[in-house]
Protein backbone atom coordinates (compact mmCIF):
# COMPACT_ATOMS: atom_id res chain seq x y z
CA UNK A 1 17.89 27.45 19.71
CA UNK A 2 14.69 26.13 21.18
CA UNK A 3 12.58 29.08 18.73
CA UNK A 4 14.68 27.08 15.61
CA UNK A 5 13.55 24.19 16.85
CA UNK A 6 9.98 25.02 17.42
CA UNK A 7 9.72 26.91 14.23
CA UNK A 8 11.45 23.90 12.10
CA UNK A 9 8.51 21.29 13.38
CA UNK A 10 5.81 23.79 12.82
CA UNK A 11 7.09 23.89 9.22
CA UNK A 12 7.51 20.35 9.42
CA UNK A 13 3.95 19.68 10.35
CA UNK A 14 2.74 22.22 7.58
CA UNK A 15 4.53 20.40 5.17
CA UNK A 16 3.50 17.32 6.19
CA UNK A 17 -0.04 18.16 6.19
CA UNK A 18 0.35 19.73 2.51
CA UNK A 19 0.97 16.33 1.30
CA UNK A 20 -1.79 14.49 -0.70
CA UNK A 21 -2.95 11.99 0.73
CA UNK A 22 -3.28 8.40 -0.97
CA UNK A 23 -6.19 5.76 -0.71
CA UNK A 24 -4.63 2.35 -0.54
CA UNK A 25 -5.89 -0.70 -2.27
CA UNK A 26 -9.59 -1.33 -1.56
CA UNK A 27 -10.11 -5.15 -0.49
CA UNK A 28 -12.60 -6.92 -3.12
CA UNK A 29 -14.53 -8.30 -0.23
CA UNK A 30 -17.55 -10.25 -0.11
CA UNK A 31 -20.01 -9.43 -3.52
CA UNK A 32 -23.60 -9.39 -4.33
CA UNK A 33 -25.03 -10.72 -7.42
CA UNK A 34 -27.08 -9.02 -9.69
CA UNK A 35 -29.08 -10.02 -12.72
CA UNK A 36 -30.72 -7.66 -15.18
CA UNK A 37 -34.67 -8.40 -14.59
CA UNK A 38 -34.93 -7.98 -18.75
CA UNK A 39 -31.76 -8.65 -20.82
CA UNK A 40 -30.52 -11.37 -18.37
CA UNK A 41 -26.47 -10.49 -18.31
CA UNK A 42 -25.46 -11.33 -14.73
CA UNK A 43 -22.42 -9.26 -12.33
CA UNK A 44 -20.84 -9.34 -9.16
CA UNK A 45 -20.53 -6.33 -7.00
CA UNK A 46 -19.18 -5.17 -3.90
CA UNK A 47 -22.14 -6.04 -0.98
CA UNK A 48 -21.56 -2.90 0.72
CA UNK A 49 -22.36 -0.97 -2.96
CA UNK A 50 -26.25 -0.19 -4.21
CA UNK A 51 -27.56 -0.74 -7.81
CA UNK A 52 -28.72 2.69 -8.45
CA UNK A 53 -29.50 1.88 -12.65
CA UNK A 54 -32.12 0.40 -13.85
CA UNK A 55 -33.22 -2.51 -16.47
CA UNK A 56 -30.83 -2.53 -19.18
CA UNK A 57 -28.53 -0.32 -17.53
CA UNK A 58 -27.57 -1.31 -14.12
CA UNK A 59 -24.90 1.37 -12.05
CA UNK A 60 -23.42 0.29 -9.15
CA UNK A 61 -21.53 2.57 -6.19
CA UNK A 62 -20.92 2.87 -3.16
CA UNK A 63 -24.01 5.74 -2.26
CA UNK A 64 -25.69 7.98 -4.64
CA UNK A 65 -22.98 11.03 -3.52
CA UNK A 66 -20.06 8.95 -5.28
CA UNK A 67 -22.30 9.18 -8.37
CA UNK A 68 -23.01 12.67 -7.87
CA UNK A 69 -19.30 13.61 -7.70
CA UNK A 70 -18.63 11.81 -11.26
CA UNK A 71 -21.71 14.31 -12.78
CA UNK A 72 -20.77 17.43 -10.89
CA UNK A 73 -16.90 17.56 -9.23
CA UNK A 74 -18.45 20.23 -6.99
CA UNK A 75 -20.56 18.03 -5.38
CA UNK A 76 -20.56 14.75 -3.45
CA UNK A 77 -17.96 12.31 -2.39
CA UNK A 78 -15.20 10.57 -4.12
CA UNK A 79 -15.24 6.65 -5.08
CA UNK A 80 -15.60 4.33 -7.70
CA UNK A 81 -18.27 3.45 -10.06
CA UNK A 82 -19.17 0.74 -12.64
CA UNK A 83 -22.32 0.62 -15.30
CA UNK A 84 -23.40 -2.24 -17.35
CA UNK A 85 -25.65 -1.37 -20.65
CA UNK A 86 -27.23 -3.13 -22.94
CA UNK A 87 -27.05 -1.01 -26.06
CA UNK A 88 -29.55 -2.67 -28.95
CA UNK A 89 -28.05 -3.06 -32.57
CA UNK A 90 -31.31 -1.58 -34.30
CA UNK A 91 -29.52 -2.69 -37.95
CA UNK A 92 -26.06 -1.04 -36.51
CA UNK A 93 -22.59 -2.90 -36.82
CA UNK A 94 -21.18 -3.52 -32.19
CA UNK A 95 -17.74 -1.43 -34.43
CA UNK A 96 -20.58 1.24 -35.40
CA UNK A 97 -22.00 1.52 -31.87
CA UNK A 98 -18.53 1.59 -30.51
CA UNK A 99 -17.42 4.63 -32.70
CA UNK A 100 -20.75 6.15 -32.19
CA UNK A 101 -20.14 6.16 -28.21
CA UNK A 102 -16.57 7.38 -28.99
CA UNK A 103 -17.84 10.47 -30.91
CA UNK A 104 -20.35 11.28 -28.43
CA UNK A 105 -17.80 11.50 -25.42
CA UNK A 106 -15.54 13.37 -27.40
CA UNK A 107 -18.49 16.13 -28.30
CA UNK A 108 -19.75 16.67 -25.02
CA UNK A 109 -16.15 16.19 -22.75
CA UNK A 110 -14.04 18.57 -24.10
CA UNK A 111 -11.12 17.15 -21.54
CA UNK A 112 -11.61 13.44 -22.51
CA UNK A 113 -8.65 11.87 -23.53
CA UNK A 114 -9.34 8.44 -25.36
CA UNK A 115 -6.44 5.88 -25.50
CA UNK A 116 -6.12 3.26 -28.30
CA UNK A 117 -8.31 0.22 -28.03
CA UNK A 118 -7.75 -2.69 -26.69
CA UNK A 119 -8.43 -5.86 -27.76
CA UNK A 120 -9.67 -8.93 -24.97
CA UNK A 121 -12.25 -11.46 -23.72
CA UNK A 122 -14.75 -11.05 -21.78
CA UNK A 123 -17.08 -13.80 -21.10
CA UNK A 124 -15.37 -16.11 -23.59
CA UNK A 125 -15.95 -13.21 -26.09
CA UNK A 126 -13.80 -11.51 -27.82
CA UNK A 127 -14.11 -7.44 -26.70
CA UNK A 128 -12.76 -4.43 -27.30
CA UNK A 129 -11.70 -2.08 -24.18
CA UNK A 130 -11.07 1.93 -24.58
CA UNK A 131 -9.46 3.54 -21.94
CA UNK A 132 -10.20 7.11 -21.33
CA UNK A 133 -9.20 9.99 -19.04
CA UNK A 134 -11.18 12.90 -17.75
CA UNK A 135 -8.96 16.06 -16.68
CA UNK A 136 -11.44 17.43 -13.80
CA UNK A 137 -8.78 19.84 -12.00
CA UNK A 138 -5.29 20.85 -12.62
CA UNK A 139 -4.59 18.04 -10.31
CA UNK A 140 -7.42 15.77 -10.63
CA UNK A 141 -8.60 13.54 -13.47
CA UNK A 142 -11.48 10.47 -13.61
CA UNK A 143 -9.67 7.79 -15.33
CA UNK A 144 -11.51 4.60 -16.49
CA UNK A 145 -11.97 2.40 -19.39
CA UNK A 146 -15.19 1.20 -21.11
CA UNK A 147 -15.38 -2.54 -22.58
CA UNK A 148 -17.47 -3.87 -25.37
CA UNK A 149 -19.05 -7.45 -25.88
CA UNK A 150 -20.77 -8.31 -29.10
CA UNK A 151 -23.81 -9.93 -28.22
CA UNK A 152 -26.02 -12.16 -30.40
CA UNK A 153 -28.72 -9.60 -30.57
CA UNK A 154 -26.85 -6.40 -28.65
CA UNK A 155 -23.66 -5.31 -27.74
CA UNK A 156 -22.70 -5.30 -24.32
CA UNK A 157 -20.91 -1.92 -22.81
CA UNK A 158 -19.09 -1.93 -19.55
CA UNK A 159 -17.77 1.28 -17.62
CA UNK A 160 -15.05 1.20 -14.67
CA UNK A 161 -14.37 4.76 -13.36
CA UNK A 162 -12.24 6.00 -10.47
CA UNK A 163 -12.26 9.87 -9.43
CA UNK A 164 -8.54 10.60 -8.73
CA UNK A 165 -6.83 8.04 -6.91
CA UNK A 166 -9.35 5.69 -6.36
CA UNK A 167 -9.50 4.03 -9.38
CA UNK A 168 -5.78 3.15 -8.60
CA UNK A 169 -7.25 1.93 -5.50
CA UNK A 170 -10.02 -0.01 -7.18
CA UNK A 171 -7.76 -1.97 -9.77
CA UNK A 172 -8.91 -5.40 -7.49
CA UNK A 173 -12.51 -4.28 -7.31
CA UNK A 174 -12.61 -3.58 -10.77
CA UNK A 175 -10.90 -6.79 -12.01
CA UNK A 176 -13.36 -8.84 -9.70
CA UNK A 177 -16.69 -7.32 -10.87
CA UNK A 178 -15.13 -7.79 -14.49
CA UNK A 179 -14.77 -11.57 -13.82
CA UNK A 180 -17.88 -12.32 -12.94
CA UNK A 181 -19.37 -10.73 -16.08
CA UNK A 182 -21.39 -13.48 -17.76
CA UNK A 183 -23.49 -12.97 -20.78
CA UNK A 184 -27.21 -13.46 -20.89
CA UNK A 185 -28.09 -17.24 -22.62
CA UNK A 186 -29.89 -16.70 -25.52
CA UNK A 187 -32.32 -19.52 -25.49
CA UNK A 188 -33.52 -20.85 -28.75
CA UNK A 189 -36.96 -19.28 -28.93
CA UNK A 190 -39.97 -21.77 -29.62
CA UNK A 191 -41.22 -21.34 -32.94
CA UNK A 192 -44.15 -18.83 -33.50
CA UNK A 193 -45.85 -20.57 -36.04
CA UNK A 194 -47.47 -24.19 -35.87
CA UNK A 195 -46.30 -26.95 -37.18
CA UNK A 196 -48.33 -29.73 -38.77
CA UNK A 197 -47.44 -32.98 -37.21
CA UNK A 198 -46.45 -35.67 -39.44
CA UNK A 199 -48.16 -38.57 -37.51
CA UNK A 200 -51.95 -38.56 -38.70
CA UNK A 201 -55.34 -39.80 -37.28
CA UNK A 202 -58.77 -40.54 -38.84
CA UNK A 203 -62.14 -39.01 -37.93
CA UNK A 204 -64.89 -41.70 -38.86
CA UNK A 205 -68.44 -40.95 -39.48
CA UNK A 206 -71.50 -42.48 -41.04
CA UNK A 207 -71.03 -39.98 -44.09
CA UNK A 208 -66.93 -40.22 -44.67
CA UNK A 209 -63.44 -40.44 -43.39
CA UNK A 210 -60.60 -37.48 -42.87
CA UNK A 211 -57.24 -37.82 -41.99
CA UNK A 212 -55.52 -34.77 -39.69
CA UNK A 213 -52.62 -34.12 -38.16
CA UNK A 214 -52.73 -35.67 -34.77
CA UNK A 215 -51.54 -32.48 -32.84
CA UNK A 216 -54.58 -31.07 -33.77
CA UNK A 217 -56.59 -30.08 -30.68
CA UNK A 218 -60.28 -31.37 -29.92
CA UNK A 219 -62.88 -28.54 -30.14
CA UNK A 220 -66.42 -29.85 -29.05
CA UNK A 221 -68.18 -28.70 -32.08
CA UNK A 222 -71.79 -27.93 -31.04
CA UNK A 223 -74.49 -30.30 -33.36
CA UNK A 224 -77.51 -28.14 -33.11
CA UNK A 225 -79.73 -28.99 -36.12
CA UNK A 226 -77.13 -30.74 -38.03
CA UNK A 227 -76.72 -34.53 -38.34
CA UNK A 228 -73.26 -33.73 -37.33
CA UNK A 229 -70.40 -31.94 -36.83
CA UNK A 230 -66.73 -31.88 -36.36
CA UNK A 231 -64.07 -29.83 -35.48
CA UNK A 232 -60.28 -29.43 -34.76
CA UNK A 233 -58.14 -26.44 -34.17
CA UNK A 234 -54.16 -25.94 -34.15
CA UNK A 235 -52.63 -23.81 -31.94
CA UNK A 236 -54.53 -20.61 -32.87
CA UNK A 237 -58.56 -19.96 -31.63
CA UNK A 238 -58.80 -18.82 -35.86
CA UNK A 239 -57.19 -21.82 -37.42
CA UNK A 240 -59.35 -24.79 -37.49
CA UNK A 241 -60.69 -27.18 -39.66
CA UNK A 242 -64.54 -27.57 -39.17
CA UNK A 243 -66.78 -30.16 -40.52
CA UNK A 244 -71.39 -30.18 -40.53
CA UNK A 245 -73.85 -32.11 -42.01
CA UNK A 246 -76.76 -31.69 -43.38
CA UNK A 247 -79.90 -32.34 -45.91
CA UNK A 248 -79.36 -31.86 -49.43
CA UNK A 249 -83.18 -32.00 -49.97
CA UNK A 250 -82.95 -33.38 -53.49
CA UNK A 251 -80.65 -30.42 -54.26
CA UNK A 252 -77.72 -30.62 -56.39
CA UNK A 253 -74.63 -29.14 -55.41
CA UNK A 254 -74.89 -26.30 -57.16
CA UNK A 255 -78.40 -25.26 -56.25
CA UNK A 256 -76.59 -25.67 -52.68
CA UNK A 257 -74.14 -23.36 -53.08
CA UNK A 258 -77.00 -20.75 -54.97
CA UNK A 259 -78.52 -20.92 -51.49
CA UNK A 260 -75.64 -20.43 -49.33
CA UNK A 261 -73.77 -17.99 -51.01
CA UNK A 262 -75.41 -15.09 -49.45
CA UNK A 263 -73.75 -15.89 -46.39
CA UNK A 264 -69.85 -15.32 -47.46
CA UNK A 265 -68.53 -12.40 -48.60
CA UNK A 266 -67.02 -13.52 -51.51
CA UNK A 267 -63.51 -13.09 -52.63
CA UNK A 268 -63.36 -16.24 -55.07
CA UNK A 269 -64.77 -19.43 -56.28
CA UNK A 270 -64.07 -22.56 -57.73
CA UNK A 271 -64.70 -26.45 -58.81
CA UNK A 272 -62.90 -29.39 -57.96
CA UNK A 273 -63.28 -32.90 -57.11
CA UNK A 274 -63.42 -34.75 -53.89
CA UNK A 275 -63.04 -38.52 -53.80
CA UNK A 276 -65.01 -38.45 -57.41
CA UNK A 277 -67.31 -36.11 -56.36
CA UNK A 278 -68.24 -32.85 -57.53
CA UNK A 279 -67.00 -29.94 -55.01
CA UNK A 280 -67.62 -25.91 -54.93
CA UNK A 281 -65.42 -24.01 -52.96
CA UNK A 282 -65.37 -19.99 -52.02
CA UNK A 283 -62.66 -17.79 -50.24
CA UNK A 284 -63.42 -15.15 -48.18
CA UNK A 285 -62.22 -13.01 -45.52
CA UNK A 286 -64.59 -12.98 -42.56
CA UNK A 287 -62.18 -10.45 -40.40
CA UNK A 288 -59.03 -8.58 -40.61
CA UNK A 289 -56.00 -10.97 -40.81
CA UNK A 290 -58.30 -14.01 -41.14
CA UNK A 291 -59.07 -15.88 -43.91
CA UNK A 292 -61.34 -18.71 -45.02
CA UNK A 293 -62.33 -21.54 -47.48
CA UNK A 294 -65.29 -23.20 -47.52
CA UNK A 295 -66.46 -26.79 -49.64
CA UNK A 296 -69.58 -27.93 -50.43
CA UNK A 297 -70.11 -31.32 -51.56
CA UNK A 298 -73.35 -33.40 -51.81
CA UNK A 299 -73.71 -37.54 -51.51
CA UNK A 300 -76.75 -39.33 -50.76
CA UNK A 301 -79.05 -36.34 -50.81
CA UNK A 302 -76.39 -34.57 -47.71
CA UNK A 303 -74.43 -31.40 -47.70
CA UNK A 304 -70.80 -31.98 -46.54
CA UNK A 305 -69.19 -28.65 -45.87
CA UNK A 306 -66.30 -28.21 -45.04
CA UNK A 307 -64.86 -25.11 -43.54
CA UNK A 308 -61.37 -23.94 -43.61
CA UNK A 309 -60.46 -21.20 -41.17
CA UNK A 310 -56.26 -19.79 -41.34
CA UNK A 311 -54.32 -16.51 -39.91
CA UNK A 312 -54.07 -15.17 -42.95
CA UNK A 313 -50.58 -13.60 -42.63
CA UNK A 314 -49.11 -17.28 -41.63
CA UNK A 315 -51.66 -18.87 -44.49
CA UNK A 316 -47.99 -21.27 -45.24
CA UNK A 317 -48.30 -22.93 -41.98
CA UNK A 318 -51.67 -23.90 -41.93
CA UNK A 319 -53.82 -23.87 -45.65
CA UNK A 320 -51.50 -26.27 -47.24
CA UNK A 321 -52.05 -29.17 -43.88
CA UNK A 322 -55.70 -28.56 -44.16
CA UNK A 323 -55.99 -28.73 -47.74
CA UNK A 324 -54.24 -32.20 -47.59
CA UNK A 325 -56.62 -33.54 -44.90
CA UNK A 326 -59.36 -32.12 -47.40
CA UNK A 327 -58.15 -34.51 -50.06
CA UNK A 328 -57.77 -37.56 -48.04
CA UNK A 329 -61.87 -37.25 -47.79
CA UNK A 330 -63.86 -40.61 -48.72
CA UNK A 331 -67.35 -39.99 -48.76
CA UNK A 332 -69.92 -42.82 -47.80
């Protein structure tokens, strides 16, 4: 009787011990915060979990060997894991990139199991969740979901992944880290071109008056032999309007222009008339992506030229502004 009973707990024991074991709920616990240093989205995760990612993709775990056993079952230890992507629209449709990802998993996991989609929000956006199961072992399967956020300019991915029984045992984890998902804010970018402001001032002289837009910066224009000179730039080192002075010695405006034309590389030329005054102008293009307009006018036996200088592939914002001020000349 004693050898029954001895022989039924061994059994016992044996069967006990064949039993699988299961991981209970993990506790959310205390989180870390973590924002991607250059698409800006910002997540919670569990403080005793590392980022192992990097900018624009950012994978969090609990060590490197929980990561390891998702790539290679063979290999490290079991756990959870979550990614968050950025994945850039590059003229693509977020439902093209979503059915993109979709084909890809199905080509290179031949034991991927996709369920339908799921619609939800996510940061006060509407997304779109697929939940997926991989069949590792006869007994064993990573089960997960992925979750996608349109984006202004990219669409957000999301990835929660448990190896067998610990994504069961992750649900809270998961759910928490989801949560605290916020979206990067887009801020509106500051214009890249300048802007002429519609307030004006007036530059005075002994030989006329201008008027330019007052956000126009002060450049100390250097005098050297000239009786004078003037200059203002906008917000670019090759867009500024530039003013000199000098003696006409008895020379009409034309036999100005005969001796100064050497120095332009000419590209065009013109008349027209400044404040009842005869004018020459030329265009050239002194460098790559710069371009240029110069005046000549004489009064009173002196040469007012007036030079011109725009970024030639933004020639909207500026040539129009400094053509104005050109107009609003008065010679003395």
């Amino acid at each position: 009787m004693k050898s029954f009973v001895a022989l039924f707990m061994v059994l016992l024991f044996a069967f006990i011990g064949c039993e699988e074991k299961k991981t209970g709920p993990v506790p959310v616990g205390e989180m870390s915060d973590y924002k991607d240093p250059g698409y800006g989205f910002k997540i919670k995760y569990p403080k005793d979990w590392l980022q192992l990612g990097t900018t624009g993709k950012a994978v969090f775990a609990k060590s490197q060997e929980v990561i390891d056993k998702f790539q290679n079952p063979t290999t490290g230890l079991e756990g959870a894991m979550v990614s968050a992507e950025v994945m850039r629209y590059d003229g693509k449709t977020a439902a093209d990139l979503i059915q993109a990802n979709k084909d890809d998993m199905k080509q290179n996991i031949p034991t991927l199991t996709l369920s339908p989609d799921e619609q939800m929000t996510v940061a006060g956006k509407p997304a779109t969740k697929v939940p997926y199961s991989i069949k590792v072992t006869s007994k064993t399967s990573i089960t997960g979901y992925e979750i996608f956020v349109p984006g202004d300019t990219a669409l957000y991915k999301l990835d929660f992944s448990g190896y067998g029984d610990q994504y069961a045992a992750h649900a809270g984890v998961f759910d928490a880290i989801l949560k605290s998902y916020e979206l990067p804010v887009i801020v509106a970018k500051k214009a890249d071109t300048w802007s002429a402001s519609p307030n004006m001032e007036t530059v005075k002289s002994d030989y006329f008056t201008m008027e330019f837009p007052d956000n126009m910066e002060f450049v100390d224009a250097k005098r050297g032999s000239f009786d004078y000179a003037w200059e203002r730039r906008a917000d670019r080192f090759d867009c500024t309007m530039h003013i000199d002075v000098f003696g006409a010695k008895g020379l009409t405006v034309d036999k100005v222009w005969e001796q100064n034309k050497g120095k332009y590389r000419t590209v065009s030329t013109g008349n027209s008339t400044i404040d009842g005054t005869k004018a020459i102008w030329v265009n050239d293009a002194p460098r790559k992506d710069a371009s240029r307009r110069t005046y000549f006018i004489v009064k009173n036996d002196k040469v007012i030229r007036v030079t011109l200088n725009w970024f030639a592939p933004q020639k909207d914002n500026y040539f129009q502004v400094f053509e104005k001020s050109v107009n609003s000349l008065k010679l003395k």
